[in-house]
PDB file of N, CA and C in Angstrom:
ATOM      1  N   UNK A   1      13.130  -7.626 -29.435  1.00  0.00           N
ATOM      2  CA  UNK A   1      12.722  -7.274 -28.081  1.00  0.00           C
ATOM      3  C   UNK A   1      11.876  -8.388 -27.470  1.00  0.00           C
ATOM      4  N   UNK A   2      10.806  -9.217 -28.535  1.00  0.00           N
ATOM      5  CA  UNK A   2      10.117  -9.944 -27.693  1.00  0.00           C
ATOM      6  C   UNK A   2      10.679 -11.025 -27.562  1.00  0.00           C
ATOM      7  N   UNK A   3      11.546 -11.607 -27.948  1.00  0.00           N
ATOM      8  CA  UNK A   3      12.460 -13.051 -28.236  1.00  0.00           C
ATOM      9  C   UNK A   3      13.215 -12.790 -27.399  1.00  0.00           C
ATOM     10  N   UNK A   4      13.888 -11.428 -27.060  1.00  0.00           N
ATOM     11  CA  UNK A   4      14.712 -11.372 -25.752  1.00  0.00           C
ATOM     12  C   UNK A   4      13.880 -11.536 -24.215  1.00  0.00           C
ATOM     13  N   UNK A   5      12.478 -11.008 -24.316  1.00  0.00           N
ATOM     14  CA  UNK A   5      11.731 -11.271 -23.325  1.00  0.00           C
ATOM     15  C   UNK A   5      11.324 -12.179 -22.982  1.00  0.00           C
ATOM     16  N   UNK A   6      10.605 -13.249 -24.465  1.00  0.00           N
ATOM     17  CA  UNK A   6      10.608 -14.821 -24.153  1.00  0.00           C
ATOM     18  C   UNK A   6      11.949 -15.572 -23.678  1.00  0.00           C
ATOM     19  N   UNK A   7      12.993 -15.388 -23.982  1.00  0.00           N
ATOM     20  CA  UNK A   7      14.506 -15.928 -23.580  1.00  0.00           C
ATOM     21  C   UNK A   7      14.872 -16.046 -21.829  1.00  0.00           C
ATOM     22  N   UNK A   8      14.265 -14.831 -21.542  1.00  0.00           N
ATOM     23  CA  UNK A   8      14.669 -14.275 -20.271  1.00  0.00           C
ATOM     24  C   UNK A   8      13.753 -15.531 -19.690  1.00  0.00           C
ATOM     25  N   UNK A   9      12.303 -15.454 -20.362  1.00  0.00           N
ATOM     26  CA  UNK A   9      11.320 -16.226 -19.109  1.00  0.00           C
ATOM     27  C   UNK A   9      11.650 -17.553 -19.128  1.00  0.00           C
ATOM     28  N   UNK A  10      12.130 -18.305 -20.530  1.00  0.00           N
ATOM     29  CA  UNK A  10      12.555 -19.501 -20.087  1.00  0.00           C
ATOM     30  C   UNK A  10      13.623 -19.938 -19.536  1.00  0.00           C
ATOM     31  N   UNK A  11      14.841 -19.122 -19.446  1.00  0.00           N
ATOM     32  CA  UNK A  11      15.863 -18.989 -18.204  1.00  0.00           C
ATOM     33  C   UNK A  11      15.349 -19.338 -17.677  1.00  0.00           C
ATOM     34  N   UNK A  12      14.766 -18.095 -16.950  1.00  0.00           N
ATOM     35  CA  UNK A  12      14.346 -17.919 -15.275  1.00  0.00           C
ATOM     36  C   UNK A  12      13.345 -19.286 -15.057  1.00  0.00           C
ATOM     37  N   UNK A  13      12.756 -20.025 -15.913  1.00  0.00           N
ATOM     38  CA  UNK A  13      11.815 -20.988 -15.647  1.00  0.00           C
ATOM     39  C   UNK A  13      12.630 -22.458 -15.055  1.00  0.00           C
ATOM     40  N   UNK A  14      13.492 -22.424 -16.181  1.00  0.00           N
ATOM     41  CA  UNK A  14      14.983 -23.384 -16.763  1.00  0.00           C
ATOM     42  C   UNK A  14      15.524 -23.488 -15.309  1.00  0.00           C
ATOM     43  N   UNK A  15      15.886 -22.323 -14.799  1.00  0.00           N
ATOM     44  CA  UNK A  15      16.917 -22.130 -13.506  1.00  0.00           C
ATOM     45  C   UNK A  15      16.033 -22.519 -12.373  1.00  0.00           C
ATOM     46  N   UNK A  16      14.904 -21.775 -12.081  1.00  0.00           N
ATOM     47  CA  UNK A  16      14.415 -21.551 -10.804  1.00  0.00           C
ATOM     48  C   UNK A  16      13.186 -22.445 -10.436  1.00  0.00           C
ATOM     49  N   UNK A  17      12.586 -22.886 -11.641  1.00  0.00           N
ATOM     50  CA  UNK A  17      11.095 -23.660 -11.611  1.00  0.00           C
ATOM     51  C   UNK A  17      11.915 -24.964 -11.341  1.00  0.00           C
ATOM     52  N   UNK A  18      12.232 -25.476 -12.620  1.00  0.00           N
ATOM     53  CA  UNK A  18      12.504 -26.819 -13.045  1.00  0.00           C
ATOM     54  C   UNK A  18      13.644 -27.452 -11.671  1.00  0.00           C
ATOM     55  N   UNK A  19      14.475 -25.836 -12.182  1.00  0.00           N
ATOM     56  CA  UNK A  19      15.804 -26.801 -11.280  1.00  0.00           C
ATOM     57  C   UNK A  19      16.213 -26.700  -9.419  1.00  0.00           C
ATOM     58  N   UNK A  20      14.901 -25.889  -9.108  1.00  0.00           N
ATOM     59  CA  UNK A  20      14.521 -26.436  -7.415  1.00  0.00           C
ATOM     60  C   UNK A  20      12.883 -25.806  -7.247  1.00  0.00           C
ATOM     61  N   UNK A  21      12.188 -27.062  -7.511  1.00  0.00           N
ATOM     62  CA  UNK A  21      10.647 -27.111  -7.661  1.00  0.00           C
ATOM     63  C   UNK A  21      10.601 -27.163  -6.431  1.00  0.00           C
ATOM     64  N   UNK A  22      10.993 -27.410  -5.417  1.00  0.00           N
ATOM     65  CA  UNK A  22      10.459 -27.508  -4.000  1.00  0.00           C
ATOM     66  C   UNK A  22      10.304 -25.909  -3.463  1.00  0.00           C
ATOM     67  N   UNK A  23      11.334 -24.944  -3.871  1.00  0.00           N
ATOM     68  CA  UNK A  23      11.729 -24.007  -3.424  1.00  0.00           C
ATOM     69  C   UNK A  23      10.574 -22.923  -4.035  1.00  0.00           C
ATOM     70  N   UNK A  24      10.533 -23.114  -5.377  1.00  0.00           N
ATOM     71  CA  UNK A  24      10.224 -22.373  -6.364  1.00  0.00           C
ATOM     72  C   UNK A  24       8.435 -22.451  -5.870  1.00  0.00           C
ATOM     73  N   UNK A  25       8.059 -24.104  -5.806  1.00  0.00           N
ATOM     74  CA  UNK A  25       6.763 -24.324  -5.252  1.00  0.00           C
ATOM     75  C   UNK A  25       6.244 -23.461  -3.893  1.00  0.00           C
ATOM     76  N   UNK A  26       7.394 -23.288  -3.042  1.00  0.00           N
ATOM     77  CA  UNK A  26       6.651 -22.674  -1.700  1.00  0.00           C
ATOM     78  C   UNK A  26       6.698 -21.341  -1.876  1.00  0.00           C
ATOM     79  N   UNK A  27       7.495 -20.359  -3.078  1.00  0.00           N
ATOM     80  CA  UNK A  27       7.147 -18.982  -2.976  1.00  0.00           C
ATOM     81  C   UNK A  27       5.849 -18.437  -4.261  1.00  0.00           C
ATOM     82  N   UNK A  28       5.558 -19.491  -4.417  1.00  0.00           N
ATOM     83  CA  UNK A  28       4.407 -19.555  -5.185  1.00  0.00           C
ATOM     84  C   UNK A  28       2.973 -19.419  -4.171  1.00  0.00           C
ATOM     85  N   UNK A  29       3.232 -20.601  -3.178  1.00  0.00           N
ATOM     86  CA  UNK A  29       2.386 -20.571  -2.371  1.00  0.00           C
ATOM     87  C   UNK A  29       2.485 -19.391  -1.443  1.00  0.00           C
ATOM     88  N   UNK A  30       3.822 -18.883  -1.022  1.00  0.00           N
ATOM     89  CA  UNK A  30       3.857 -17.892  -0.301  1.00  0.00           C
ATOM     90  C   UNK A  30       3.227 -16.561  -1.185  1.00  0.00           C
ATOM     91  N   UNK A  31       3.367 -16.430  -2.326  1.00  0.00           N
ATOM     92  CA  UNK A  31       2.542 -15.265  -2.996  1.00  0.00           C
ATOM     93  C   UNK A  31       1.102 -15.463  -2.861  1.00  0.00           C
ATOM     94  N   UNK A  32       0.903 -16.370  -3.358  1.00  0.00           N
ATOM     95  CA  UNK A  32      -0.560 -16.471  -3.442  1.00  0.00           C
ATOM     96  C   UNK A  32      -1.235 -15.976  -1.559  1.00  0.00           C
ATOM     97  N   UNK A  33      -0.746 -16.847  -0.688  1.00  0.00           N
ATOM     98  CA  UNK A  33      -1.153 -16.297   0.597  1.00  0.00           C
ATOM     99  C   UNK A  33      -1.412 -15.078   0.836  1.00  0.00           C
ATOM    100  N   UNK A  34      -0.162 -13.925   0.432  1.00  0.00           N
ATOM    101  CA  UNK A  34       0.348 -12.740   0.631  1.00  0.00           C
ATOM    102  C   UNK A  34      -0.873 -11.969  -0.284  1.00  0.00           C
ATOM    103  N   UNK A  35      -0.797 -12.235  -1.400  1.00  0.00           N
ATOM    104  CA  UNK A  35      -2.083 -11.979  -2.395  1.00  0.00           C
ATOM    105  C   UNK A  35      -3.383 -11.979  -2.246  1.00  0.00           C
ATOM    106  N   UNK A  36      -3.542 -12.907  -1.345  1.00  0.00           N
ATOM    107  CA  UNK A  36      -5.238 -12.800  -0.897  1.00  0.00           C
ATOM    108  C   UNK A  36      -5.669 -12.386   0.214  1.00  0.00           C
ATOM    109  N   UNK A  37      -4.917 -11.723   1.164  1.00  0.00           N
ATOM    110  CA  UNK A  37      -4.945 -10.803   1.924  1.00  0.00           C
ATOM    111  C   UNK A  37      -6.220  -9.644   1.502  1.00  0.00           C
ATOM    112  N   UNK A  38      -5.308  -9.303   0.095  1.00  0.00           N
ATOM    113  CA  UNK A  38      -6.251  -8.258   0.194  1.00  0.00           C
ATOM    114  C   UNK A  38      -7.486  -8.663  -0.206  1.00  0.00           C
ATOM    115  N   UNK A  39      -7.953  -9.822  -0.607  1.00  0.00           N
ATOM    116  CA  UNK A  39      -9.482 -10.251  -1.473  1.00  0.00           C
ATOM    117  C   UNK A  39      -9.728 -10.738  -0.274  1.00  0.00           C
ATOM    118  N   UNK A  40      -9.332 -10.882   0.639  1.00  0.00           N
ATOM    119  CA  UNK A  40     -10.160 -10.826   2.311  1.00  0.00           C
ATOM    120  C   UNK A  40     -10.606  -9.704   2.280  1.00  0.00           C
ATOM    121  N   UNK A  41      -9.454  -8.553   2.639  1.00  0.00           N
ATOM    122  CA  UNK A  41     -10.089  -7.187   2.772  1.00  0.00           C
ATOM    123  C   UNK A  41     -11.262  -6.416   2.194  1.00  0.00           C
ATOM    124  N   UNK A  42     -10.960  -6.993   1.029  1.00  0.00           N
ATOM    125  CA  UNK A  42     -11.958  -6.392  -0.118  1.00  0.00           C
ATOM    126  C   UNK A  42     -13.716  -6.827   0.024  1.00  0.00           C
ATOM    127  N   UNK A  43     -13.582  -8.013   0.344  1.00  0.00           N
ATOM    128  CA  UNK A  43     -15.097  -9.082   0.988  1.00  0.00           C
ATOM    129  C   UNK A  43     -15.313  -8.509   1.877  1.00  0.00           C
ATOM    130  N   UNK A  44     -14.516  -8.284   2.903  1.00  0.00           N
ATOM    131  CA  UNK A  44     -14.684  -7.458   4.317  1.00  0.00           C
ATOM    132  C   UNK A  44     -15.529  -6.246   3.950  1.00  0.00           C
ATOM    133  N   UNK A  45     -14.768  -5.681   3.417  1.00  0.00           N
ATOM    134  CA  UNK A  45     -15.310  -4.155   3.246  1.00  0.00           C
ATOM    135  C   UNK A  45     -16.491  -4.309   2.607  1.00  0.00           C
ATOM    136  N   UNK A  46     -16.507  -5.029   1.424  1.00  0.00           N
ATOM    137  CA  UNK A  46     -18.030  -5.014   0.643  1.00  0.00           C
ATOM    138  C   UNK A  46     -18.960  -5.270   1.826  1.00  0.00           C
ATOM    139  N   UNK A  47     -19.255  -6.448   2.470  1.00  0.00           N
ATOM    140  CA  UNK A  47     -20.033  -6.686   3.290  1.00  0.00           C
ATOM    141  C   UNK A  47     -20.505  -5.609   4.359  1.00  0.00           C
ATOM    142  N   UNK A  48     -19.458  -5.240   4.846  1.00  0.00           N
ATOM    143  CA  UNK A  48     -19.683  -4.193   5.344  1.00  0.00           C
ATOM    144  C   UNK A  48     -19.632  -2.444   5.225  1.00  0.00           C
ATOM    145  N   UNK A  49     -19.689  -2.534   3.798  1.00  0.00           N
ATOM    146  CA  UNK A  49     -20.064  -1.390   3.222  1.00  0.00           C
ATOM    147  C   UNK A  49     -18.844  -0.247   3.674  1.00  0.00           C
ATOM    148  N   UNK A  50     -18.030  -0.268   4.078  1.00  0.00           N
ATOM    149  CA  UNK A  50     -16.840   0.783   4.378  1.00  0.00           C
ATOM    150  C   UNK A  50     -15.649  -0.294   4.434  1.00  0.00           C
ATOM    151  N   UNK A  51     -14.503   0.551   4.564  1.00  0.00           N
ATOM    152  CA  UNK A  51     -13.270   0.052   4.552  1.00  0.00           C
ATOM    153  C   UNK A  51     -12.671  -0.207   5.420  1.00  0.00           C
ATOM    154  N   UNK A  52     -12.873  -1.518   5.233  1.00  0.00           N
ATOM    155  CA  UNK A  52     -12.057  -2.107   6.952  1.00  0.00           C
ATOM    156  C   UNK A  52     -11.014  -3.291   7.298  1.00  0.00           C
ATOM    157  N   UNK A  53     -10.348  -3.523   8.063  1.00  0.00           N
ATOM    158  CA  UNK A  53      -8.792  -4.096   7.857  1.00  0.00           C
ATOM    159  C   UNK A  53      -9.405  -5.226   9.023  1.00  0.00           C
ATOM    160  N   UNK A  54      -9.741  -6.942   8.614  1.00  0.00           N
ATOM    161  CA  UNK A  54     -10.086  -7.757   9.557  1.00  0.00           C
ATOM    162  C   UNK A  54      -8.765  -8.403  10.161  1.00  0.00           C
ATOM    163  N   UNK A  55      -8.562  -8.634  11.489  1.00  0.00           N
ATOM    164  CA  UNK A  55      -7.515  -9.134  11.934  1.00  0.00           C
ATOM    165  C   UNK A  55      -6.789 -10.262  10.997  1.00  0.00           C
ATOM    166  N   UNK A  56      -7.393 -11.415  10.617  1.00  0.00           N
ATOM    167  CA  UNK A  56      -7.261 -11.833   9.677  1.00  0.00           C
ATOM    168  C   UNK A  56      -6.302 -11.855   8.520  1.00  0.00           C
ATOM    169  N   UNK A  57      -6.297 -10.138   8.038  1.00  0.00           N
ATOM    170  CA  UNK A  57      -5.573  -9.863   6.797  1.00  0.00           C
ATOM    171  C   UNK A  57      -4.110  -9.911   7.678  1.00  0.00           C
ATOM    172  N   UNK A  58      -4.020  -9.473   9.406  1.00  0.00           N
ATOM    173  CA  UNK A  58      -2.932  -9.256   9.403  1.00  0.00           C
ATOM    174  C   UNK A  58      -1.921 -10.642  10.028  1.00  0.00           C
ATOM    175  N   UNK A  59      -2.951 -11.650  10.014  1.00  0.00           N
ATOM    176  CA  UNK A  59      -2.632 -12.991  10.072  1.00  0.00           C
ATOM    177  C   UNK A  59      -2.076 -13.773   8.581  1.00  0.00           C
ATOM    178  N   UNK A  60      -2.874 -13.209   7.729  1.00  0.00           N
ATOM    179  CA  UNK A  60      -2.771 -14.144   6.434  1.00  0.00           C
ATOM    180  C   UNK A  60      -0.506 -13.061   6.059  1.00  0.00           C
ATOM    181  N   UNK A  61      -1.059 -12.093   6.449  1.00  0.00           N
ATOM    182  CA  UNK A  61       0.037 -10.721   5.476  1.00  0.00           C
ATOM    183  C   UNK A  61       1.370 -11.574   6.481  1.00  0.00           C
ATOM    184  N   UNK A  62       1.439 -11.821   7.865  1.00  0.00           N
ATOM    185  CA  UNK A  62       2.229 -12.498   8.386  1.00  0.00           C
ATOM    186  C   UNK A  62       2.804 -13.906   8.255  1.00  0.00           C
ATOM    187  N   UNK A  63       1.822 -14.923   7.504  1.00  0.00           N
ATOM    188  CA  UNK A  63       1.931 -15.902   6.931  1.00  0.00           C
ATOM    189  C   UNK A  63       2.985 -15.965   5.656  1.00  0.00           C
ATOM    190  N   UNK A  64       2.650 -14.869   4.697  1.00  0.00           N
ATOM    191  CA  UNK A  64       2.757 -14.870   3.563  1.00  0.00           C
ATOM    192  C   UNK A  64       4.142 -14.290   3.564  1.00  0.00           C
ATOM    193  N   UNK A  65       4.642 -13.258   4.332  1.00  0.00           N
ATOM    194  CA  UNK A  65       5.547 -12.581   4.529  1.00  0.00           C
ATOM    195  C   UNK A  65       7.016 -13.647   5.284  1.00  0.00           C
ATOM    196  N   UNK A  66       6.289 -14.775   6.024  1.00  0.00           N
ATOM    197  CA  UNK A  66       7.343 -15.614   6.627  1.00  0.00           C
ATOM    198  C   UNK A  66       7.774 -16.666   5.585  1.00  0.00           C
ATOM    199  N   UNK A  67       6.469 -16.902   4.627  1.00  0.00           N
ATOM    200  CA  UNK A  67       6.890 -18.308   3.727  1.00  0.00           C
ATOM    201  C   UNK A  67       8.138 -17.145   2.210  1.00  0.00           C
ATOM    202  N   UNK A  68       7.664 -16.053   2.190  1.00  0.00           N
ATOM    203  CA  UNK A  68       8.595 -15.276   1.254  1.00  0.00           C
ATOM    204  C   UNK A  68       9.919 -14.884   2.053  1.00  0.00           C
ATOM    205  N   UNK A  69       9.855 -14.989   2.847  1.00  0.00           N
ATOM    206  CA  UNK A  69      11.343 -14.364   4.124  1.00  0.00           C
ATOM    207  C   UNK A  69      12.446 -15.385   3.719  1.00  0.00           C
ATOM    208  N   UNK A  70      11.608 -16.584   3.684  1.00  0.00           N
ATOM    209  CA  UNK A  70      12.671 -17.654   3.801  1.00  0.00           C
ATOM    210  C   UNK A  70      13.013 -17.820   2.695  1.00  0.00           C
ATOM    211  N   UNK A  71      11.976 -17.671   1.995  1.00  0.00           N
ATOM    212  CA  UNK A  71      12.632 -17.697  -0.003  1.00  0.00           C
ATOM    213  C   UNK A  71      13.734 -17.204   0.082  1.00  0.00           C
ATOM    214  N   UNK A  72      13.337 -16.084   0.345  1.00  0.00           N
ATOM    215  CA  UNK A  72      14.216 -14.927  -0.343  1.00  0.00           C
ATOM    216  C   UNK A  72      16.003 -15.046   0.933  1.00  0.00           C
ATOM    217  N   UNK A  73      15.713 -15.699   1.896  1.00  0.00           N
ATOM    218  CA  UNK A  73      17.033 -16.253   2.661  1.00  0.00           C
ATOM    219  C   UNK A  73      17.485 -17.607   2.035  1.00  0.00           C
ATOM    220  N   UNK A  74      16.977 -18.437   1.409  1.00  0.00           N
ATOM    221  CA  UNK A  74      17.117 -19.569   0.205  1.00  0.00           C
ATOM    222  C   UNK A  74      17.348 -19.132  -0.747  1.00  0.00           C
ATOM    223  N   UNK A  75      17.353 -17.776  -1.633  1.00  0.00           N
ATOM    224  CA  UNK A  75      17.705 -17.554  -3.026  1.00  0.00           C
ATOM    225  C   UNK A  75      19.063 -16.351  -2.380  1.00  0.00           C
ATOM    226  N   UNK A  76      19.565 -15.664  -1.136  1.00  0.00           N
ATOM    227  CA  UNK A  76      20.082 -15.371  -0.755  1.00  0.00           C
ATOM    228  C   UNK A  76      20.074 -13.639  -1.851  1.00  0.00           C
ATOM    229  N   UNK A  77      18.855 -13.057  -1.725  1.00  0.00           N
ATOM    230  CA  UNK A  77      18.559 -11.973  -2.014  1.00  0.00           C
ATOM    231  C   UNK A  77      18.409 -11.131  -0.951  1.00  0.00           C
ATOM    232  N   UNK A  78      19.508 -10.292  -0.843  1.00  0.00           N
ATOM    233  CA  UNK A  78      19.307  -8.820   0.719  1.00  0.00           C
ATOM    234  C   UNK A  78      17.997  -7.897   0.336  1.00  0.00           C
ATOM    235  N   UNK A  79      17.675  -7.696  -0.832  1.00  0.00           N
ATOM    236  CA  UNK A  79      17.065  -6.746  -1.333  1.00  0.00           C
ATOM    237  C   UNK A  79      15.430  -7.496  -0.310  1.00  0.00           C
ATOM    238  N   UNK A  80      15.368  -8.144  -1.066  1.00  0.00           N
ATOM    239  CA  UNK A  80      14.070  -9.225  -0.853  1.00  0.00           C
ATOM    240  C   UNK A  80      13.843  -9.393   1.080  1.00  0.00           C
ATOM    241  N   UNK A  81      15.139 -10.214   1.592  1.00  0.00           N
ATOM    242  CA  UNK A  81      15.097 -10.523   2.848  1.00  0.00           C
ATOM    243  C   UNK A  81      15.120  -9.170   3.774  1.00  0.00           C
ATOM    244  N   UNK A  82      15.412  -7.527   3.472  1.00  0.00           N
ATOM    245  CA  UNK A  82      14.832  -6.824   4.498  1.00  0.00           C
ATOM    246  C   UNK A  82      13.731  -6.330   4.202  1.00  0.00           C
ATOM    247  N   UNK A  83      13.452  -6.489   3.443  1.00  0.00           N
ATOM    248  CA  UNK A  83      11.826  -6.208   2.988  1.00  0.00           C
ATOM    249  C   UNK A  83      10.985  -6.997   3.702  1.00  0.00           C
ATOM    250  N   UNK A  84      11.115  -8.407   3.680  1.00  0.00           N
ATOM    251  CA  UNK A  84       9.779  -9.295   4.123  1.00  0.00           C
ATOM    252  C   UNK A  84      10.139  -9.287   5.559  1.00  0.00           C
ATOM    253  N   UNK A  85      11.514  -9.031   6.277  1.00  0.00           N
ATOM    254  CA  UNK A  85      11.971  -8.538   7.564  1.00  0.00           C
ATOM    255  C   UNK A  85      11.331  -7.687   8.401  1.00  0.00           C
ATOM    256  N   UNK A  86      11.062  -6.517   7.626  1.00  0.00           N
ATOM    257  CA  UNK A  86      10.333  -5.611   8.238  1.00  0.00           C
ATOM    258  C   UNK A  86       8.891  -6.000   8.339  1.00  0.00           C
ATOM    259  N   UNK A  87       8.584  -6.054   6.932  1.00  0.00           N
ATOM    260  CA  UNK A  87       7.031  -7.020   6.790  1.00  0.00           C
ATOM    261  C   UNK A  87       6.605  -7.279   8.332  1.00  0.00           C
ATOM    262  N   UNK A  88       7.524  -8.584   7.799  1.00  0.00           N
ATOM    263  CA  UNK A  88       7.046  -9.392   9.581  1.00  0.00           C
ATOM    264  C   UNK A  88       6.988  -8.835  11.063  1.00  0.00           C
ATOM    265  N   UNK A  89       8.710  -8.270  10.957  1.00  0.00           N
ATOM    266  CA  UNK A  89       7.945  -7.001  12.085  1.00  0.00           C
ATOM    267  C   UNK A  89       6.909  -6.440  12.567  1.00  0.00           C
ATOM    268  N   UNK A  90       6.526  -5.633  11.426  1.00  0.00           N
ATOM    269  CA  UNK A  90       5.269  -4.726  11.460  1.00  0.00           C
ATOM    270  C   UNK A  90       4.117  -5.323  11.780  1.00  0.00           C
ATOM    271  N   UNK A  91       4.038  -6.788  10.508  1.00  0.00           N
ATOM    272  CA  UNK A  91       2.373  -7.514  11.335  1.00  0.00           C
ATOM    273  C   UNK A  91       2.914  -8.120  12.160  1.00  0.00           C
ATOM    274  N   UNK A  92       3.317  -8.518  13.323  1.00  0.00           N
ATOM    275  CA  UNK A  92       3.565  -8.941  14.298  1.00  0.00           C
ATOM    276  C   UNK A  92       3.251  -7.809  15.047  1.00  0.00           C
ATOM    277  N   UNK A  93       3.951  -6.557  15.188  1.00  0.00           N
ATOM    278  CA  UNK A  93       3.137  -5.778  16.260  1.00  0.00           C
ATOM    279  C   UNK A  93       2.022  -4.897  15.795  1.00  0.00           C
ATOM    280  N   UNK A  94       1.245  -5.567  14.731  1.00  0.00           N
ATOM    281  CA  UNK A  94      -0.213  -4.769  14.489  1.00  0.00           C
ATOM    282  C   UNK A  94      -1.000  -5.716  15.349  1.00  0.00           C
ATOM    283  N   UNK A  95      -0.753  -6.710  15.671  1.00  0.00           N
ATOM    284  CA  UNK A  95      -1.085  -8.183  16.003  1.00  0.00           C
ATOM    285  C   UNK A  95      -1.305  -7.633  17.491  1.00  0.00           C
ATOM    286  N   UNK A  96       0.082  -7.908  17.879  1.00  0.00           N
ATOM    287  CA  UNK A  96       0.679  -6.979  19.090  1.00  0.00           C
ATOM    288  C   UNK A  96      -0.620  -6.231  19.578  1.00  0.00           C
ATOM    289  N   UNK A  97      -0.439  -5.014  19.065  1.00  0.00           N
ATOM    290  CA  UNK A  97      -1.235  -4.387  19.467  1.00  0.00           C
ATOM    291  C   UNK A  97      -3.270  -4.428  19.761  1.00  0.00           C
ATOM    292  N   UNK A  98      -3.113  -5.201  18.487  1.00  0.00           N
ATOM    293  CA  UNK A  98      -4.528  -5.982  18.296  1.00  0.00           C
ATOM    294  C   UNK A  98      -4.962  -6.445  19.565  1.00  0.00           C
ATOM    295  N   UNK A  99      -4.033  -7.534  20.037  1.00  0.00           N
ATOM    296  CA  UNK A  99      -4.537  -8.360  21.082  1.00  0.00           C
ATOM    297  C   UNK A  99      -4.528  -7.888  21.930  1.00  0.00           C
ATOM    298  N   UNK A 100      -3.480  -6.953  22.471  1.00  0.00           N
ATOM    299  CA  UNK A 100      -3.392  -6.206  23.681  1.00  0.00           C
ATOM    300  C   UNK A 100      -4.562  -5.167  23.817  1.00  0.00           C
ATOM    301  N   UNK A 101      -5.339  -4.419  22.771  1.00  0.00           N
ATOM    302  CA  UNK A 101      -6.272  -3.362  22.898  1.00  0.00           C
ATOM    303  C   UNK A 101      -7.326  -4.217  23.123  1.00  0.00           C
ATOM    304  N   UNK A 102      -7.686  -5.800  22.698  1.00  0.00           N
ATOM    305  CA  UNK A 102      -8.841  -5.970  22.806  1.00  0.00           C
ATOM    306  C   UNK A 102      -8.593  -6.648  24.139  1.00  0.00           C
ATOM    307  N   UNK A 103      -7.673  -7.173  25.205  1.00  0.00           N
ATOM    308  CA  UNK A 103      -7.609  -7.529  26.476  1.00  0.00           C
ATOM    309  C   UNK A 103      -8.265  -6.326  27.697  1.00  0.00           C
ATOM    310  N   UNK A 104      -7.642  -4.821  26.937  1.00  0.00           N
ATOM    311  CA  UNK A 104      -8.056  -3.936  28.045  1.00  0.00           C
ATOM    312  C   UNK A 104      -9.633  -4.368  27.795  1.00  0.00           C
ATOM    313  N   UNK A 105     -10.397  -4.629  26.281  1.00  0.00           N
ATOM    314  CA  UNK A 105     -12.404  -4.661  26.659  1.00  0.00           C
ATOM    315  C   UNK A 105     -12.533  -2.644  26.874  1.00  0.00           C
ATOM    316  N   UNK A 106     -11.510  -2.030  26.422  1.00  0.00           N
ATOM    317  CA  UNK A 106     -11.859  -0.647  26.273  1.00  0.00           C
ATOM    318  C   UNK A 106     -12.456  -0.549  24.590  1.00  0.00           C
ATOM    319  N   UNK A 107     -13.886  -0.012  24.589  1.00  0.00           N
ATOM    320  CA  UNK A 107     -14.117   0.919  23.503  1.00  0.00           C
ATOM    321  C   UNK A 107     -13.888   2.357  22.958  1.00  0.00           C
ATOM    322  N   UNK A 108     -13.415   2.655  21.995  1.00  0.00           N
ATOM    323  CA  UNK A 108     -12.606   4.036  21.680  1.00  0.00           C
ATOM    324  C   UNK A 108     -13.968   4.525  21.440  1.00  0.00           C
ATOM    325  N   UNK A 109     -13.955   6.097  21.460  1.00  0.00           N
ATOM    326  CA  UNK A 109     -14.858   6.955  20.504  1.00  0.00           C
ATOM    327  C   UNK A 109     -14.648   6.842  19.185  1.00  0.00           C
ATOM    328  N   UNK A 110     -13.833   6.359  18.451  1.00  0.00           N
ATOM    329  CA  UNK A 110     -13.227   6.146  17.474  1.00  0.00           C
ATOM    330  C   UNK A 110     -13.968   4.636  16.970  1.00  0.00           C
ATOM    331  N   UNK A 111     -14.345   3.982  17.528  1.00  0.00           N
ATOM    332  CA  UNK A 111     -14.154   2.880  17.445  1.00  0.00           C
ATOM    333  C   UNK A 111     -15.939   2.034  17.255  1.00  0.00           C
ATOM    334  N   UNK A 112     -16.443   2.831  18.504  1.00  0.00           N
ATOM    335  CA  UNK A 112     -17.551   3.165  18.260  1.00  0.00           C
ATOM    336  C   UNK A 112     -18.371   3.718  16.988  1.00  0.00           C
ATOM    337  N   UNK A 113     -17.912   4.663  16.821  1.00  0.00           N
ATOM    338  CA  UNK A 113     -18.078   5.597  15.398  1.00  0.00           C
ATOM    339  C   UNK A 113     -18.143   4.656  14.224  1.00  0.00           C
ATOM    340  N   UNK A 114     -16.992   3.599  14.163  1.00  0.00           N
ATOM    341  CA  UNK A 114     -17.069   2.876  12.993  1.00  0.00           C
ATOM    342  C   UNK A 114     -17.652   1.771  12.997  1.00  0.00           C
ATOM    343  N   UNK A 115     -18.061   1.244  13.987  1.00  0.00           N
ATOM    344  CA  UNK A 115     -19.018   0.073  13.795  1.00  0.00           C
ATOM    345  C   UNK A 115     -20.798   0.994  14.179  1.00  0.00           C
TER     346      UNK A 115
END
């Protein structure tokens, strides 16, 4: 079992590391981006003692989500490419919406409450 598990990883190393490092290099970087999203969030919140989502995360989650989009349209995986599809979607109009609520300069009761 474990010789079949070591086998598998040096394939996949064999195939995908070695034999297109350029490719292999940017969804590395694209994880890591995507990954520290949340150790933003997490600093965020400590500091400020409750749980809170800084625009930021939904800048970095959009970053991370475009450099994996393209991977995964370079390794020509469907599974992968509507996933980070939607991804992007979504932070794009959290964004969306972000910018547009803070143009009106309206404060919610809601909003208030949490700061």
């Amino acid at each position: 079992m474990l010789d079949s598990i070591i086998s598998f990883f040096k394939s996949a190393i064999a195939e995908q590391i070695v034999g297109d490092p350029f490719w292999a290099g940017l969804a590395l970087v694209g994880q890591v981006i995507f990954g520290c999203r949340f150790v933003l969030q997490w600093i965020v919140s400590e500091y400020k003692k409750k749980s809170h989502v800084p625009t930021a995360f939904w800048w970095i989650s959009l970053l991370g989500s475009a450099i994996l989009l393209s991977y995964s349209i370079h390794i020509k995986n469907p599974i992968f490419m509507l996933g980070f599809s939607l991804n992007t979607v979504i932070y794009i109009r959290n964004l969306h919406l972000i910018y547009r609520h803070a143009r009106k300069g309206v404060i919610t009761a809601i909003e208030q409450a949490q700061d």
